[in-house]
Protein backbone atom coordinates (compact mmCIF):
# COMPACT_ATOMS: atom_id res chain seq x y z
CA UNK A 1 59.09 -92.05 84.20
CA UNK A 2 61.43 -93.03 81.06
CA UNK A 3 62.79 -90.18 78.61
CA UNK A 4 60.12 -92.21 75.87
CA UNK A 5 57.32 -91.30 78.28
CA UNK A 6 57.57 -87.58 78.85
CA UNK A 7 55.04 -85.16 77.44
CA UNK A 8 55.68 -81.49 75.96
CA UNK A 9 55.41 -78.49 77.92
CA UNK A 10 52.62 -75.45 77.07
CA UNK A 11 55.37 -73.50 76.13
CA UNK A 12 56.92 -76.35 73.74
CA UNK A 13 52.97 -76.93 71.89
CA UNK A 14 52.23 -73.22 71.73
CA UNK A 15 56.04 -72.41 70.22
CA UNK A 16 54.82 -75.52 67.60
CA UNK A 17 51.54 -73.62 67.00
CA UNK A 18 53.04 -70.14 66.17
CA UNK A 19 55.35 -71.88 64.13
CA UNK A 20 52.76 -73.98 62.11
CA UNK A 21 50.60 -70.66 62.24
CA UNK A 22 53.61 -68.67 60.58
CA UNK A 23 54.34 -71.25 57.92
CA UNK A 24 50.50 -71.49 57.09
CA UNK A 25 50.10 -67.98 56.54
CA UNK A 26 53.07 -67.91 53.91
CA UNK A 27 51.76 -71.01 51.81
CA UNK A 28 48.18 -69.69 51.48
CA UNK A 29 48.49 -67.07 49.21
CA UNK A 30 51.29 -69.41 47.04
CA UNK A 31 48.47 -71.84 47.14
CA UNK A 32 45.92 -69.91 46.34
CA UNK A 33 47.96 -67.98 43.02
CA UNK A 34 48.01 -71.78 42.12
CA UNK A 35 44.13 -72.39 42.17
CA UNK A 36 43.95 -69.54 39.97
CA UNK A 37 46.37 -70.10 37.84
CA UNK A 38 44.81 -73.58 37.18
CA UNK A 39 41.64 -71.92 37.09
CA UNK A 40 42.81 -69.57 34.14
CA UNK A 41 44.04 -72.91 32.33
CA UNK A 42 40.56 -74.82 32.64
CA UNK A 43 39.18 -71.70 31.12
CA UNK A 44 40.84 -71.59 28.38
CA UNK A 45 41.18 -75.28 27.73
CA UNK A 46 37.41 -75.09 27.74
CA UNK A 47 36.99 -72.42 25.67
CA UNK A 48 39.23 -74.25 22.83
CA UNK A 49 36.90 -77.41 23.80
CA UNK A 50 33.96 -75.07 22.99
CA UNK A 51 34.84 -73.75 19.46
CA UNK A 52 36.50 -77.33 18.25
CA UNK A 53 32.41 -78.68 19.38
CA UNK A 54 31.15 -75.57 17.25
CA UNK A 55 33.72 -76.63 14.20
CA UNK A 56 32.41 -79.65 14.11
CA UNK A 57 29.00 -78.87 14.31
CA UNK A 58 29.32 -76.68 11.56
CA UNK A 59 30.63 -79.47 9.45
CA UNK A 60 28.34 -82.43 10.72
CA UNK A 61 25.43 -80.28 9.87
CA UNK A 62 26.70 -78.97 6.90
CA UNK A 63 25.85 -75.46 7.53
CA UNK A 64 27.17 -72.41 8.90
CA UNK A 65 27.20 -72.16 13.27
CA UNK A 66 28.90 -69.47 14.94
CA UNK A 67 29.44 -68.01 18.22
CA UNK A 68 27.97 -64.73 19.05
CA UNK A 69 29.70 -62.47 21.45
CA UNK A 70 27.53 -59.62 23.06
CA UNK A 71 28.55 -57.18 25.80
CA UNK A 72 26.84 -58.04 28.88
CA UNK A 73 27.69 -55.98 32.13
CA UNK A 74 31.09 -54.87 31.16
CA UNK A 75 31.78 -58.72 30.10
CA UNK A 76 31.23 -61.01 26.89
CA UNK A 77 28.41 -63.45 26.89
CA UNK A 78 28.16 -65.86 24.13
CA UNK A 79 25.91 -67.85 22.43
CA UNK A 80 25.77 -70.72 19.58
CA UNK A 81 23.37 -69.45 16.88
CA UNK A 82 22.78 -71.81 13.34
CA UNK A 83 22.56 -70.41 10.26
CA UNK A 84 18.91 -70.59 9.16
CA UNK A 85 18.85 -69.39 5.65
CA UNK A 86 22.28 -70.49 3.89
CA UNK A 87 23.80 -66.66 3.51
CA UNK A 88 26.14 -67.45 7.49
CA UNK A 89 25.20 -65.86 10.50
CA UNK A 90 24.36 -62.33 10.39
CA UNK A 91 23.05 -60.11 13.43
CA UNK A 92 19.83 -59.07 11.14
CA UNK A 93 19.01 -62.87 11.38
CA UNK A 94 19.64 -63.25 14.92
CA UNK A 95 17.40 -60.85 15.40
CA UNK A 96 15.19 -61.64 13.43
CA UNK A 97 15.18 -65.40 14.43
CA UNK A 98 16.27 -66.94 11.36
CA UNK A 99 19.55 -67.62 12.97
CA UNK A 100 18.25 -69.91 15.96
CA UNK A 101 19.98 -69.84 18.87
CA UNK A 102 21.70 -73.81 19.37
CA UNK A 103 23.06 -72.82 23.28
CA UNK A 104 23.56 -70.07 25.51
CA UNK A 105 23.46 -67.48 26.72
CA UNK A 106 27.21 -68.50 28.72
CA UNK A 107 29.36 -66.41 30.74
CA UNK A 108 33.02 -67.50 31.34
CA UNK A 109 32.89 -66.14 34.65
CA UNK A 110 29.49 -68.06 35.73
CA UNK A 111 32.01 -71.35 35.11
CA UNK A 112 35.30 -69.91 36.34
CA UNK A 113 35.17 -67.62 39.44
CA UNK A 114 37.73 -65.35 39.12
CA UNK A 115 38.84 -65.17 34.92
CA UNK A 116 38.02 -62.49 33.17
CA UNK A 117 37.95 -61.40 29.80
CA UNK A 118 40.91 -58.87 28.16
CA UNK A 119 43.81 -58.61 30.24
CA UNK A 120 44.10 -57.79 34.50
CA UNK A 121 42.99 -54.77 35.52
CA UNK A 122 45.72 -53.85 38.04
CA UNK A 123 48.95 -55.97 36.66
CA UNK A 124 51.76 -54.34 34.74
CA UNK A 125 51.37 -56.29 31.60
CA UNK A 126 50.45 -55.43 27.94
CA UNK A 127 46.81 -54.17 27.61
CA UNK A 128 44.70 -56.85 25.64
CA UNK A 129 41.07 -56.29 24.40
CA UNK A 130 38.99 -59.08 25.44
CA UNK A 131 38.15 -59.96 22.00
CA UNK A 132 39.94 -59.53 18.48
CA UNK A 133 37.54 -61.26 16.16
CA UNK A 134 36.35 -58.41 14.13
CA UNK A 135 33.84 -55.62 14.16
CA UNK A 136 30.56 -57.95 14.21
CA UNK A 137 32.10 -60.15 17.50
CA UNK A 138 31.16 -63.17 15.71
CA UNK A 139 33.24 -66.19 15.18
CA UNK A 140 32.03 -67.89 12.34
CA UNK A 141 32.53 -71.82 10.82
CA UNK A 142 31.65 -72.74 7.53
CA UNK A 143 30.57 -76.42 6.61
CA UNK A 144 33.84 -77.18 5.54
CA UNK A 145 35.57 -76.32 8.79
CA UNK A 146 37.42 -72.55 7.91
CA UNK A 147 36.31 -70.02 10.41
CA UNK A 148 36.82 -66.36 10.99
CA UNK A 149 40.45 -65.96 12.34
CA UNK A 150 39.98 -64.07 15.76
CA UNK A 151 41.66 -64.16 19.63
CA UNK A 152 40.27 -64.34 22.98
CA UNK A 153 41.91 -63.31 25.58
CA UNK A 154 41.73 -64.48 29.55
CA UNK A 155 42.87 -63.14 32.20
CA UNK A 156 43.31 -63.91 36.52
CA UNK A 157 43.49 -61.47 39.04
CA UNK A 158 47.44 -62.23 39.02
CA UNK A 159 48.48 -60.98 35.87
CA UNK A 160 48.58 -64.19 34.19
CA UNK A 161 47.01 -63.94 30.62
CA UNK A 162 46.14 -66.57 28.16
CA UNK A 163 45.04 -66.46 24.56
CA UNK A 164 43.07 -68.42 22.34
CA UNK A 165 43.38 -68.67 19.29
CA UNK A 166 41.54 -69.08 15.78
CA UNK A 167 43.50 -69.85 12.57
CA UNK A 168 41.27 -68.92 9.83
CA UNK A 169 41.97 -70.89 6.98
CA UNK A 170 41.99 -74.01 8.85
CA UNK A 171 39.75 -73.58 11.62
CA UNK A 172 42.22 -74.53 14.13
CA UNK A 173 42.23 -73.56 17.74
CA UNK A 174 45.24 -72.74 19.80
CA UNK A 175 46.03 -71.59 23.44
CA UNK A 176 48.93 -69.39 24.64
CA UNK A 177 50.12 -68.31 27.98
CA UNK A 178 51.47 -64.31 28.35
CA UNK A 179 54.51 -64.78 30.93
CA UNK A 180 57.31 -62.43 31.65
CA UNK A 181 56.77 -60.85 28.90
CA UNK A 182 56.33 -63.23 25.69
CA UNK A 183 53.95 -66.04 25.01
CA UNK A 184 54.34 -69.64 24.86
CA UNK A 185 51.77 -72.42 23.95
CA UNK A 186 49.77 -74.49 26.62
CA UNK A 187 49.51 -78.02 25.91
């Protein structure tokens, strides 16, 4: 039998094994802080996809639209709503059902297993509040595109945070990462 021809011992495949085994074990968890760091970025890319659609309702209608936050199991759920009556959207009219409801009800987390709203619950970072948009939780358009200025803030398991953010005047929309300790913007 030629040198070209010789197999591997047991010891030789199960030596291979362990080592494959060992080198598995360490890039799981690495991989999987990836998934959710990617995860954390779809979020918020979607949620600044979200409120650019609502902005542009507003001004393609030519009315107010807003999104309504509400506290639903310890967690934000939102919701479109359309002013019905000219005077913006105000919770009497929700309620009352002048201010339909265009979509939801929407939870973040239904869409993105593992975000959460505010900032991590174990991670030594800054605390956040899962909202900054005012006392009423409603971000607001007008039909010429200014909005209620306001923040949302995401968060993974990991400690990575990520704002959005609403310029007022302008109606803008952009997204910031929290790492080691300041923020810098997401493309």
């Amino acid at each position: 039998m030629s040198r070209f021809e010789a197999g591997r011992s047991l010891v030789e495949v199960l030596m291979m094994l362990v080592v494959m085994t060992i080198l598995a074990g360490t890039a799981i968890p690495r991989g999987w802080a990836f998934v959710q760091e990617y995860q954390l970025r779809g979020a918020s890319l979607y949620m600044r996809g979200l409120i650019r659609q609502v902005r542009s309702l507003a001004v393609s209608k030519n009315t107010y639209v807003a999104i309504v936050f509400d506290e639903v199991d310890g967690g934000p759920e939102l919701a479109i709503h359309i002013d019905g009556n000219g005077n913006g959207i105000r919770r009497a009219d929700i309620r009352s059902g002048i201010d339909k409801k265009h979509r939801g009800p929407l939870k973040l987390g239904d869409l993105f297993h593992g975000i959460r709203y505010g900032s991590p619950a174990n991670a030594a970072v800054p605390e956040f509040p899962p909202l900054r948009i005012g006392r009423s939780r409603i971000l607001s358009f007008s039909p010429i595109g200014q909005s209620t200025s306001g923040t949302l803030f995401l968060s993974n398991e990991y400690g990575t945070i990520h704002a959005v953010v609403v310029l007022g005047a302008t109606g803008r929309v952009r997204v910031a990462r929290y790492w080691n300790g300041r923020w810098e913007p997401v493309s």
